[in-house]
PDB file of N, CA and C in Angstrom:
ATOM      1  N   UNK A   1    -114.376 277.562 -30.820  1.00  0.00           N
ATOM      2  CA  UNK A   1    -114.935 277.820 -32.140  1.00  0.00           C
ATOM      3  C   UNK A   1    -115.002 276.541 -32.966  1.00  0.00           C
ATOM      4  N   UNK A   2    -113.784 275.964 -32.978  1.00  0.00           N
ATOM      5  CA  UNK A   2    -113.983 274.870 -34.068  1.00  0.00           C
ATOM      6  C   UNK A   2    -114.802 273.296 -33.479  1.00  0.00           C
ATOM      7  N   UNK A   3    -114.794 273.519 -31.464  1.00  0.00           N
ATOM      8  CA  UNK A   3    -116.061 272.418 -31.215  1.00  0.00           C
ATOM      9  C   UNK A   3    -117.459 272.861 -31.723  1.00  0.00           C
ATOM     10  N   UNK A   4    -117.538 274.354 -31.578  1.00  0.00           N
ATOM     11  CA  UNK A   4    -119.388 275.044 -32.316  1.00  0.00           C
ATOM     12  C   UNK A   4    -119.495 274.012 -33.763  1.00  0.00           C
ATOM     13  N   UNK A   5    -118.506 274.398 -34.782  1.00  0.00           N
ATOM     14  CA  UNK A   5    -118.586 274.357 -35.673  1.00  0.00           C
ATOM     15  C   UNK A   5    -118.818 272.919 -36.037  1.00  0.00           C
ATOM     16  N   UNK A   6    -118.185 271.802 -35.444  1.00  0.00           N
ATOM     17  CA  UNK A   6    -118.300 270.418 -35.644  1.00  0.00           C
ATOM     18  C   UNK A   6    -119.325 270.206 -35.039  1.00  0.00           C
ATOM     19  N   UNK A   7    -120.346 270.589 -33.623  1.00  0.00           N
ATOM     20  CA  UNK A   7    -121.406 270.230 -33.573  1.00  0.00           C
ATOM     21  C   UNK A   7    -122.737 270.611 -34.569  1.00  0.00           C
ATOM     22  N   UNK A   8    -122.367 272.092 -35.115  1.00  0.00           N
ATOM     23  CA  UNK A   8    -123.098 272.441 -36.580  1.00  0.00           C
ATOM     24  C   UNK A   8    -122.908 271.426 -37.431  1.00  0.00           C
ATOM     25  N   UNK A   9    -121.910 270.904 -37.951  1.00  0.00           N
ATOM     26  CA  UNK A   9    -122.033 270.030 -39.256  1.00  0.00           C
ATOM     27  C   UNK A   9    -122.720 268.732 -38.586  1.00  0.00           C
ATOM     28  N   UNK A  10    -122.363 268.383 -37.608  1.00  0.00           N
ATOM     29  CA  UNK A  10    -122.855 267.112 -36.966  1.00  0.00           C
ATOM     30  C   UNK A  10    -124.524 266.973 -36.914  1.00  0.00           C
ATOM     31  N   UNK A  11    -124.879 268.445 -36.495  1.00  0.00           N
ATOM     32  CA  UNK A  11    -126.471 268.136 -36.320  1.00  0.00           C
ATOM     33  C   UNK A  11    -126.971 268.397 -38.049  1.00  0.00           C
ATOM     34  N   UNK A  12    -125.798 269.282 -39.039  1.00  0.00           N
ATOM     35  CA  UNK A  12    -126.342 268.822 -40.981  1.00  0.00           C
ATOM     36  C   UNK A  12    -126.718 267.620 -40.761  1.00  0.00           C
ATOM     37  N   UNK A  13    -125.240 266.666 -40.673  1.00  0.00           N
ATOM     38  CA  UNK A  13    -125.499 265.860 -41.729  1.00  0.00           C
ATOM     39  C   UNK A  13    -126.592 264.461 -40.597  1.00  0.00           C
ATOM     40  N   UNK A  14    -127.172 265.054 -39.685  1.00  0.00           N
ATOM     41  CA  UNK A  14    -127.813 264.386 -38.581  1.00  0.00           C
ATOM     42  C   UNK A  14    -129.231 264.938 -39.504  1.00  0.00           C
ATOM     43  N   UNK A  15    -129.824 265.730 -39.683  1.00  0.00           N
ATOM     44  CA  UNK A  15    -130.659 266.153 -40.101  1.00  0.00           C
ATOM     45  C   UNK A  15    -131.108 265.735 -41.975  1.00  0.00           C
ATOM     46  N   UNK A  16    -129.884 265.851 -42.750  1.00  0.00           N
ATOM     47  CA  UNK A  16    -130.282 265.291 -44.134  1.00  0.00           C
ATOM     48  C   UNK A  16    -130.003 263.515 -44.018  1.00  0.00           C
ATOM     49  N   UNK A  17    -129.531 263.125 -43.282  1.00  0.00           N
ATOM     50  CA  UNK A  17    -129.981 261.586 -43.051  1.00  0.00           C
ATOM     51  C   UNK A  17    -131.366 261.361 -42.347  1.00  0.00           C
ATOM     52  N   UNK A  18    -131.343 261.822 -42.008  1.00  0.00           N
ATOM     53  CA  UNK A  18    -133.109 261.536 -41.454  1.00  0.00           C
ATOM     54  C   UNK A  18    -133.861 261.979 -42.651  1.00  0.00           C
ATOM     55  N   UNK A  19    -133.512 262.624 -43.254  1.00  0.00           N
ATOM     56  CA  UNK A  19    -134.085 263.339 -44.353  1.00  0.00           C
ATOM     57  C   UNK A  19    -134.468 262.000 -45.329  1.00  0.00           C
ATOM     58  N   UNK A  20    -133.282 261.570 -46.133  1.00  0.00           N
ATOM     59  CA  UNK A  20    -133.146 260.511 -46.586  1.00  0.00           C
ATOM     60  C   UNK A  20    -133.394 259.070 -46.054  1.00  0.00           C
ATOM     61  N   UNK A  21    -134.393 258.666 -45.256  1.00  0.00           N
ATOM     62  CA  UNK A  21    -134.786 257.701 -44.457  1.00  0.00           C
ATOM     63  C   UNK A  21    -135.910 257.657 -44.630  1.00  0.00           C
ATOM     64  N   UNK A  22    -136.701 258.650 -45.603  1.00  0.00           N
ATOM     65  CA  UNK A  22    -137.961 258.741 -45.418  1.00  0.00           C
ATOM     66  C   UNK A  22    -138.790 257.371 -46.342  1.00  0.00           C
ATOM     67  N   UNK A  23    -139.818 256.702 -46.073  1.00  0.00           N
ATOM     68  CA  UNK A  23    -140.682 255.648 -46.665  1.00  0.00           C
ATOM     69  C   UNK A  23    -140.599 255.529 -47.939  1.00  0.00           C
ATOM     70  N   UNK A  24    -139.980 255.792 -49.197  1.00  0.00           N
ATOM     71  CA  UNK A  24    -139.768 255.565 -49.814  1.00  0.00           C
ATOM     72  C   UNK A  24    -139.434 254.605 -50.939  1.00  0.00           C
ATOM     73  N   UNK A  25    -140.393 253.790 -51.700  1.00  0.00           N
ATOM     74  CA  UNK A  25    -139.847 252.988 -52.565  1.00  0.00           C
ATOM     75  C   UNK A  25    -139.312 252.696 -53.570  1.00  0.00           C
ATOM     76  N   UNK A  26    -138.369 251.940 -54.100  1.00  0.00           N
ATOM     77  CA  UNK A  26    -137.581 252.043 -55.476  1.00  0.00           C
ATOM     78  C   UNK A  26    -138.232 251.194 -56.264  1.00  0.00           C
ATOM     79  N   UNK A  27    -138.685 251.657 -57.453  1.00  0.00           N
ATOM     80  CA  UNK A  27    -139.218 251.081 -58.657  1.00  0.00           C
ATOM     81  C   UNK A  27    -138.826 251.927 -60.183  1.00  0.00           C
ATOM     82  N   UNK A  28    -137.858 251.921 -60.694  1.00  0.00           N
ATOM     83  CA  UNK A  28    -137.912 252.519 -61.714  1.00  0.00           C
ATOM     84  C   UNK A  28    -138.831 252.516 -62.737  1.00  0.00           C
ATOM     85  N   UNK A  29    -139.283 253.580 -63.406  1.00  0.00           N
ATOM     86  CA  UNK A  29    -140.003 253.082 -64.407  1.00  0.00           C
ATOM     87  C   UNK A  29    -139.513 252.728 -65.881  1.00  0.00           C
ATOM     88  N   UNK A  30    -138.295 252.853 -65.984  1.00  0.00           N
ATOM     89  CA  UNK A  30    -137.666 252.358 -67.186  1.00  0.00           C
ATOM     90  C   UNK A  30    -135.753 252.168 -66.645  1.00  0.00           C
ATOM     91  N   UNK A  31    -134.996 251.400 -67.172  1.00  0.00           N
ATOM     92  CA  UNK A  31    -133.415 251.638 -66.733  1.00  0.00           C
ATOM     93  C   UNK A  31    -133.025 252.855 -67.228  1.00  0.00           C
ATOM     94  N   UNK A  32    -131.761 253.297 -66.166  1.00  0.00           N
ATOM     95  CA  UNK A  32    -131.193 254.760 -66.659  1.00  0.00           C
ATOM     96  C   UNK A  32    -130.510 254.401 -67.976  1.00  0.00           C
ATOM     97  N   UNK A  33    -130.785 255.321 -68.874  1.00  0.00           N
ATOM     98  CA  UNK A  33    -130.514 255.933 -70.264  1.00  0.00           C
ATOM     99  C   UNK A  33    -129.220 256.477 -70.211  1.00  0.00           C
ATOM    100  N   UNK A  34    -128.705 256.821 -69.046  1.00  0.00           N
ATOM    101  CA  UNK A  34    -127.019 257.759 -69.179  1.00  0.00           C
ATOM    102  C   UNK A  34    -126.447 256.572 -68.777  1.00  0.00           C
ATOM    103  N   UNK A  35    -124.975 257.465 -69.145  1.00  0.00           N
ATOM    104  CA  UNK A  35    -123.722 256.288 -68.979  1.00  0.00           C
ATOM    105  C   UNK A  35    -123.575 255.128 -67.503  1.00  0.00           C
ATOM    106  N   UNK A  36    -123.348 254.303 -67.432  1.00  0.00           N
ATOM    107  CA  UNK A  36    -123.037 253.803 -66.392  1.00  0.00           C
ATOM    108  C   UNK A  36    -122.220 254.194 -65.401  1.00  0.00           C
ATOM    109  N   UNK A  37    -121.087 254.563 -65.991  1.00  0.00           N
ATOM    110  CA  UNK A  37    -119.686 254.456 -65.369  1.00  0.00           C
ATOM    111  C   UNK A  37    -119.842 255.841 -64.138  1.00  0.00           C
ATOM    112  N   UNK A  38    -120.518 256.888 -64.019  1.00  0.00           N
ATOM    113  CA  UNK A  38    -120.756 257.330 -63.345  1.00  0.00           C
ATOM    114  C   UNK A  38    -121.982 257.770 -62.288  1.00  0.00           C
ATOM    115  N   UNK A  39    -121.825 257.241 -61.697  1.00  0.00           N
ATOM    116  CA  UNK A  39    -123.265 256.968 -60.750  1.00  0.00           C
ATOM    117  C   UNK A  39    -123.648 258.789 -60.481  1.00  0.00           C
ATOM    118  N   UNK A  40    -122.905 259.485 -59.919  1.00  0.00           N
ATOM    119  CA  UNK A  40    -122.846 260.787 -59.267  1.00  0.00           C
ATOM    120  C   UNK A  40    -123.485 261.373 -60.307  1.00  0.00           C
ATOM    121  N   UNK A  41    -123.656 261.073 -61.797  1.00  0.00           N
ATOM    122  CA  UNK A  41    -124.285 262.196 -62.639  1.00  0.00           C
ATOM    123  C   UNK A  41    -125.646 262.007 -62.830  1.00  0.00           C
ATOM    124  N   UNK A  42    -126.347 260.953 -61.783  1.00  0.00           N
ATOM    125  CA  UNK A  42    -127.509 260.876 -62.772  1.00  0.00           C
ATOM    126  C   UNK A  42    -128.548 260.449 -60.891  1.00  0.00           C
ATOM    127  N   UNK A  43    -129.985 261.139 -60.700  1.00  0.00           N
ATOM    128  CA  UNK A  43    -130.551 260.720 -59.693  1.00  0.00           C
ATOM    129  C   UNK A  43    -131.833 260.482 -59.739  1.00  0.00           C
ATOM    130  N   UNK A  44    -132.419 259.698 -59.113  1.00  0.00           N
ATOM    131  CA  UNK A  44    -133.607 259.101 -59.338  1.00  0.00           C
ATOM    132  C   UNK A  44    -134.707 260.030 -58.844  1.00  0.00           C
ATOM    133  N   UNK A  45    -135.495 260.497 -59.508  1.00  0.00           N
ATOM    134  CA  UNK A  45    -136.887 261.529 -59.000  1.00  0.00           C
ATOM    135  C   UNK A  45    -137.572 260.645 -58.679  1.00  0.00           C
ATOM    136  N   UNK A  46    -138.549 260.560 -57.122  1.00  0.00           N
ATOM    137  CA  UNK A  46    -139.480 259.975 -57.067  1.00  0.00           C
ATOM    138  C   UNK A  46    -140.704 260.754 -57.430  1.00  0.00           C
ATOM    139  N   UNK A  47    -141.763 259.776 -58.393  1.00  0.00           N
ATOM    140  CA  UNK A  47    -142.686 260.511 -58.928  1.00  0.00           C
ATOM    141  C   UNK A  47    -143.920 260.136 -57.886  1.00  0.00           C
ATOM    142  N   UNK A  48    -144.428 259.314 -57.207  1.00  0.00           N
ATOM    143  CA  UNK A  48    -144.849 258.692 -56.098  1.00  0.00           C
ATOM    144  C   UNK A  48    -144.324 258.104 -55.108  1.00  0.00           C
ATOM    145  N   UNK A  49    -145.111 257.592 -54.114  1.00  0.00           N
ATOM    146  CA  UNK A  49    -143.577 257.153 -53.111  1.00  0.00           C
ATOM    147  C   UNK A  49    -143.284 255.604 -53.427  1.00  0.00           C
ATOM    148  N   UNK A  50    -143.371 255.241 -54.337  1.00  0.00           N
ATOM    149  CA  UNK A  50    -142.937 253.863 -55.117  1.00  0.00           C
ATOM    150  C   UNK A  50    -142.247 254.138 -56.103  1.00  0.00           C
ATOM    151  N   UNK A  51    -142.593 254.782 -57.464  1.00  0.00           N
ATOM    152  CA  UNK A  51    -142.196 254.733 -58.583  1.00  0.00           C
ATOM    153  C   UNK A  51    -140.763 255.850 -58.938  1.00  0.00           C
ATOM    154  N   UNK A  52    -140.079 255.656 -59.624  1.00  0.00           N
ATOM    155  CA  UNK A  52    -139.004 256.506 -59.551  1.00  0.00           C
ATOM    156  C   UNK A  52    -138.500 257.213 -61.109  1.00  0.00           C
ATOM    157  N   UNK A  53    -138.076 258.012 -61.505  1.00  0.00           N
ATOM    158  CA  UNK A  53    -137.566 258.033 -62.853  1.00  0.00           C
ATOM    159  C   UNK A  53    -135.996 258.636 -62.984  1.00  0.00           C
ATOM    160  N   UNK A  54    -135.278 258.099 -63.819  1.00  0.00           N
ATOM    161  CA  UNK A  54    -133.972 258.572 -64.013  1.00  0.00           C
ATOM    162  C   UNK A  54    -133.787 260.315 -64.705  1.00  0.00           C
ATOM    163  N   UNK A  55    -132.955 260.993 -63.811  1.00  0.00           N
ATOM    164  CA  UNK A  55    -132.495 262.407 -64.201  1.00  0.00           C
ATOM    165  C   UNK A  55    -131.501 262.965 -63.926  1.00  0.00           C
ATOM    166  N   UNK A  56    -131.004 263.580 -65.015  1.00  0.00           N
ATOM    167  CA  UNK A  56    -129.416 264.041 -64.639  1.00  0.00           C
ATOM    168  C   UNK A  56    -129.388 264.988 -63.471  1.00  0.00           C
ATOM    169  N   UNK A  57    -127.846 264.281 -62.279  1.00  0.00           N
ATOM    170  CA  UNK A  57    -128.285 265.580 -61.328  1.00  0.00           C
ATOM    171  C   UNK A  57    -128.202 267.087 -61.370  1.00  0.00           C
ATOM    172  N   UNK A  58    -128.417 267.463 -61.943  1.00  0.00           N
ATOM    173  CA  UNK A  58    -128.159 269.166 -62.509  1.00  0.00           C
ATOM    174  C   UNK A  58    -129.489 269.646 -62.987  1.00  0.00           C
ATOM    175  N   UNK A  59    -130.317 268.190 -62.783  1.00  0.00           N
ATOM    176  CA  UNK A  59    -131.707 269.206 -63.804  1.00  0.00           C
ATOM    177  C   UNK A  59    -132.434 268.755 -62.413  1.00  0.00           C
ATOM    178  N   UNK A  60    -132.114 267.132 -61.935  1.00  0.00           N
ATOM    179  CA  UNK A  60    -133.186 267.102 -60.441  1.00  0.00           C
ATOM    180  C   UNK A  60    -132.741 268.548 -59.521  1.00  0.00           C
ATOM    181  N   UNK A  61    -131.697 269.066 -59.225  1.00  0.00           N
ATOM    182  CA  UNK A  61    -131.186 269.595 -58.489  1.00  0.00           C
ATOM    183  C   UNK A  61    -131.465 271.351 -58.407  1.00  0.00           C
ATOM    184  N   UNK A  62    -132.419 271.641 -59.938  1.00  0.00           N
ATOM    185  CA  UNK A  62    -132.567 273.136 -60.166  1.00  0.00           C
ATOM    186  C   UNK A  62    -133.447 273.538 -58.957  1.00  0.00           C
ATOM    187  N   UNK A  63    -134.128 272.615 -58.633  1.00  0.00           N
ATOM    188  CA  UNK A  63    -134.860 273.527 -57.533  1.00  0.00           C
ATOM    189  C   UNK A  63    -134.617 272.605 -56.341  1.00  0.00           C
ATOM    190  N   UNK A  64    -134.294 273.069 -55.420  1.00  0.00           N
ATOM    191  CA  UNK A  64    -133.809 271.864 -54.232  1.00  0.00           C
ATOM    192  C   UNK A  64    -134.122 273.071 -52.581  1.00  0.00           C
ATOM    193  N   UNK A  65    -134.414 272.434 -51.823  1.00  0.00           N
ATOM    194  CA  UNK A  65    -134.450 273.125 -50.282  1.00  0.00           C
ATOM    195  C   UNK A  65    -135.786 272.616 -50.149  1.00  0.00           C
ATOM    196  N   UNK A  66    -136.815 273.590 -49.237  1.00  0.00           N
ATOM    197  CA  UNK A  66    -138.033 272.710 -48.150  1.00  0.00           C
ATOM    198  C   UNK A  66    -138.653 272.760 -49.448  1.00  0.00           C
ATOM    199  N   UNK A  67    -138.897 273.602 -50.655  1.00  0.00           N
ATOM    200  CA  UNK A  67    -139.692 273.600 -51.297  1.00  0.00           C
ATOM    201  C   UNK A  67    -140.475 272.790 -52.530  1.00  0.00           C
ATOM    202  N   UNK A  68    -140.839 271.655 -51.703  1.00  0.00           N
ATOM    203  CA  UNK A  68    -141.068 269.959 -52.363  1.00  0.00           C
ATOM    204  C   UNK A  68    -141.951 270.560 -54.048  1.00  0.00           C
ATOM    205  N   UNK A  69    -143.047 271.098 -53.320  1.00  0.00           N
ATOM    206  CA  UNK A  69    -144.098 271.681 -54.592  1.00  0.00           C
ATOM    207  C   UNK A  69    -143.150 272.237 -55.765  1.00  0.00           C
ATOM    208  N   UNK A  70    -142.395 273.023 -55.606  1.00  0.00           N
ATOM    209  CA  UNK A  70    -142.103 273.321 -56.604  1.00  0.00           C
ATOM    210  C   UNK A  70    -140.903 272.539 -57.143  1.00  0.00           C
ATOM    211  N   UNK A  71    -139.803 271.712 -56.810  1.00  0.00           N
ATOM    212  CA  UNK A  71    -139.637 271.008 -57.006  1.00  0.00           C
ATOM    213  C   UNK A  71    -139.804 269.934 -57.713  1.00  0.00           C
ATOM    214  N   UNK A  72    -141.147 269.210 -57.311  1.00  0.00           N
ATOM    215  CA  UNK A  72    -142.095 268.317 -58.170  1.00  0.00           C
ATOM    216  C   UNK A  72    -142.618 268.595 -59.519  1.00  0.00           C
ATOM    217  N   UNK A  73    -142.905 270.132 -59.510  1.00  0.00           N
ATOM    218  CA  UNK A  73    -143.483 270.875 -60.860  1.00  0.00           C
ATOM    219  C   UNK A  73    -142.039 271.056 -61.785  1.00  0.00           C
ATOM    220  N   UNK A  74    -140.944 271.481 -61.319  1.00  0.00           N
ATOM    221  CA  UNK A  74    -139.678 271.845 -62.043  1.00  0.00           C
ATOM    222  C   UNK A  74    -139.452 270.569 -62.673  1.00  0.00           C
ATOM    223  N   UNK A  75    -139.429 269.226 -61.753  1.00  0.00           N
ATOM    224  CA  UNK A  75    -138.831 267.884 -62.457  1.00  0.00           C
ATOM    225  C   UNK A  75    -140.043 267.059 -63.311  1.00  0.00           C
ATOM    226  N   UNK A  76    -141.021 267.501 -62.859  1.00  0.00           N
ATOM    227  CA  UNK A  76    -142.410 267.110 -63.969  1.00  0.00           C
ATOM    228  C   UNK A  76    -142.184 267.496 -65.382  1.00  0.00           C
ATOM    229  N   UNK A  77    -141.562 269.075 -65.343  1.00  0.00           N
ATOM    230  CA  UNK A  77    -141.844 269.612 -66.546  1.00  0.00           C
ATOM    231  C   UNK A  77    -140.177 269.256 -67.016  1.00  0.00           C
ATOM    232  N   UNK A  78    -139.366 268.470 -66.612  1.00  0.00           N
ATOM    233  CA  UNK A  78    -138.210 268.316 -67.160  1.00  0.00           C
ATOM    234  C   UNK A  78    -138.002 266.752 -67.597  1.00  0.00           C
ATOM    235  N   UNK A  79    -138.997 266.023 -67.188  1.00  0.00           N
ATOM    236  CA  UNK A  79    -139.316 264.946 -67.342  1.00  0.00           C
ATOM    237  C   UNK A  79    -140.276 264.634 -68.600  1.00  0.00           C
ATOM    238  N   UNK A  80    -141.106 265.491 -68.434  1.00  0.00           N
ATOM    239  CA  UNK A  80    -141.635 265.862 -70.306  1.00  0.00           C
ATOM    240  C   UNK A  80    -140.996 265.928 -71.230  1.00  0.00           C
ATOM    241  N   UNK A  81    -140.229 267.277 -71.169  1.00  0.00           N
ATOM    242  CA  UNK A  81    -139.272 267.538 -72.378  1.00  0.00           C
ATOM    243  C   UNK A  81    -138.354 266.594 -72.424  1.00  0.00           C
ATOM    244  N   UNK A  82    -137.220 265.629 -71.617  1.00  0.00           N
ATOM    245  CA  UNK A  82    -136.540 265.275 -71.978  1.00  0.00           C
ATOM    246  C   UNK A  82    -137.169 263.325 -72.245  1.00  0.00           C
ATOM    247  N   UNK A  83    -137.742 262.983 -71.607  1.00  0.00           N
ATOM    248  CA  UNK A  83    -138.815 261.924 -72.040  1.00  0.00           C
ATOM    249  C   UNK A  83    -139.994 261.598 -72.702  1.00  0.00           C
ATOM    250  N   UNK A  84    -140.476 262.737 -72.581  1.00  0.00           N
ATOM    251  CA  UNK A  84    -141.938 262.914 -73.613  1.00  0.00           C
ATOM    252  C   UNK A  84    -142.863 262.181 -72.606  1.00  0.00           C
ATOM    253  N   UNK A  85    -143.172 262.324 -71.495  1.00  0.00           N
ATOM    254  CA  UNK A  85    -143.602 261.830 -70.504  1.00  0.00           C
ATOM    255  C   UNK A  85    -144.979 262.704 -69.541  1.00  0.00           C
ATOM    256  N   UNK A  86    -145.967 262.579 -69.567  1.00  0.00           N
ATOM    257  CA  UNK A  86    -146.921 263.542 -68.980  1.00  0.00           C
ATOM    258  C   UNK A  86    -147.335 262.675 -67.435  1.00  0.00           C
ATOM    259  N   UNK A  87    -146.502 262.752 -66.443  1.00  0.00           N
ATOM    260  CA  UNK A  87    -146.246 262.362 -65.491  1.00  0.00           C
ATOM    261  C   UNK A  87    -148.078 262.000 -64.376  1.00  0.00           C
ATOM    262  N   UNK A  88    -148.680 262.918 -64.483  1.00  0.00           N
ATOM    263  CA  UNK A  88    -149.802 263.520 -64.106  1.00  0.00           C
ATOM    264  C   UNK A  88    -150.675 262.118 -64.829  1.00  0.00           C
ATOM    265  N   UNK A  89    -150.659 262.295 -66.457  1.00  0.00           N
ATOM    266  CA  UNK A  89    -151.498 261.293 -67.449  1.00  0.00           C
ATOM    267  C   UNK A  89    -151.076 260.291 -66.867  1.00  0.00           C
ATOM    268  N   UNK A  90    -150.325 259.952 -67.101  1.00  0.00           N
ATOM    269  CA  UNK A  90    -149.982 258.284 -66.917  1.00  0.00           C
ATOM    270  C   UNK A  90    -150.045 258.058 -65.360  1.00  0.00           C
ATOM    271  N   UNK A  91    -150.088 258.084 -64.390  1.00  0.00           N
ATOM    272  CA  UNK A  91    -150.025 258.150 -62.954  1.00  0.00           C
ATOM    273  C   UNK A  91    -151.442 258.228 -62.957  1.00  0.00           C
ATOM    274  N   UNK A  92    -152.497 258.594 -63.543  1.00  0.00           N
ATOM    275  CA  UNK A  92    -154.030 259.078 -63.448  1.00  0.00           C
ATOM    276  C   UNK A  92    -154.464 257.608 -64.563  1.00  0.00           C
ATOM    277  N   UNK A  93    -153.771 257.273 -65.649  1.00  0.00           N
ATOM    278  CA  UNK A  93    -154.266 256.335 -66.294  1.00  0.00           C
ATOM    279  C   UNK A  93    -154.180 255.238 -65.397  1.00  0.00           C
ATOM    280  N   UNK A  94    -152.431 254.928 -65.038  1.00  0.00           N
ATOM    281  CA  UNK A  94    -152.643 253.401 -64.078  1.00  0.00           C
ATOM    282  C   UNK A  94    -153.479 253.145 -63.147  1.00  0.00           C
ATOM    283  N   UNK A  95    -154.230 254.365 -62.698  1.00  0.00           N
ATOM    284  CA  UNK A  95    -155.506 254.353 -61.174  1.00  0.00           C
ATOM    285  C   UNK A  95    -156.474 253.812 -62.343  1.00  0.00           C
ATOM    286  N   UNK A  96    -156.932 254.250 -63.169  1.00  0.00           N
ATOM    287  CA  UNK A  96    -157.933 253.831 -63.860  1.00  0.00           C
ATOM    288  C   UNK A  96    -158.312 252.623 -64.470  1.00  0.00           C
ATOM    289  N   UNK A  97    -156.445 252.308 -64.805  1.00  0.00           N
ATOM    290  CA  UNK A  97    -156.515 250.644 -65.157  1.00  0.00           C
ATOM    291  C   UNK A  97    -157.006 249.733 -63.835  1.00  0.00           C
ATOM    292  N   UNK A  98    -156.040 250.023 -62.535  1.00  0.00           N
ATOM    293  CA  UNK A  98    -156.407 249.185 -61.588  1.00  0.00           C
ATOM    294  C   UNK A  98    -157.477 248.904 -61.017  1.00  0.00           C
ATOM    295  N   UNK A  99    -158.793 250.411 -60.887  1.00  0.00           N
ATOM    296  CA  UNK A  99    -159.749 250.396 -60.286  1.00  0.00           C
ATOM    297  C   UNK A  99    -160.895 249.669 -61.520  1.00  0.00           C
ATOM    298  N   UNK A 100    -160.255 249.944 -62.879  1.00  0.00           N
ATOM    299  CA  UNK A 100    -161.695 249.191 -63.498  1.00  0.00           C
ATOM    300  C   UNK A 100    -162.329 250.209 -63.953  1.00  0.00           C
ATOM    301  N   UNK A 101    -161.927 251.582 -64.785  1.00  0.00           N
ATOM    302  CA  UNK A 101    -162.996 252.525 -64.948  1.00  0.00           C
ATOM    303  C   UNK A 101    -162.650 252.242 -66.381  1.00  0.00           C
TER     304      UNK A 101
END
């Protein structure tokens, strides 16, 4: 029983590391706003696979499992209210700056 059980956790935490490996780039778009002293309270949403924004983990974390879409929509709309931030606008403006429209 307890070899089952260690090959279960083994193929977890085998599976959310691959998870976390994915292409991903770090760019914040502003420094985190919360305290320093604790790293564990605060995680970076990627809003593209470059750009990143700071959020407490309790609000990235309301919607979490395969379900990326909604996910993305939960921390969009929590990223508004607590930044005043229209994630969508500005991500649609910088294409517009770069391409020249």
């Amino acid at each position: 029983m307890k070899k089952e059980l260690k090959r279960v956790a083994r193929r977890e935490v085998g599976r959310r590391a691959n998870f976390k490996k994915r292409n991903l780039g770090y760019f914040p778009l502003f420094s985190n706003p919360y305290p320093q002293y604790d790293v564990r309270s605060v995680d970076m949403h990627h809003i593209n696979p470059l750009i990143c924004i700071p959020l407490p983990h309790r609000t990235h974390m309301i919607v979490k499992g395969r379900n990326s879409r909604q996910h993305k929509a939960e921390c969009e709309r929590w990223i508004e209210n607590i930044y005043c931030i229209n994630v969508k606008e500005l991500l649609d403006e910088k294409i517009k700056k770069i391409r020249g429209y």
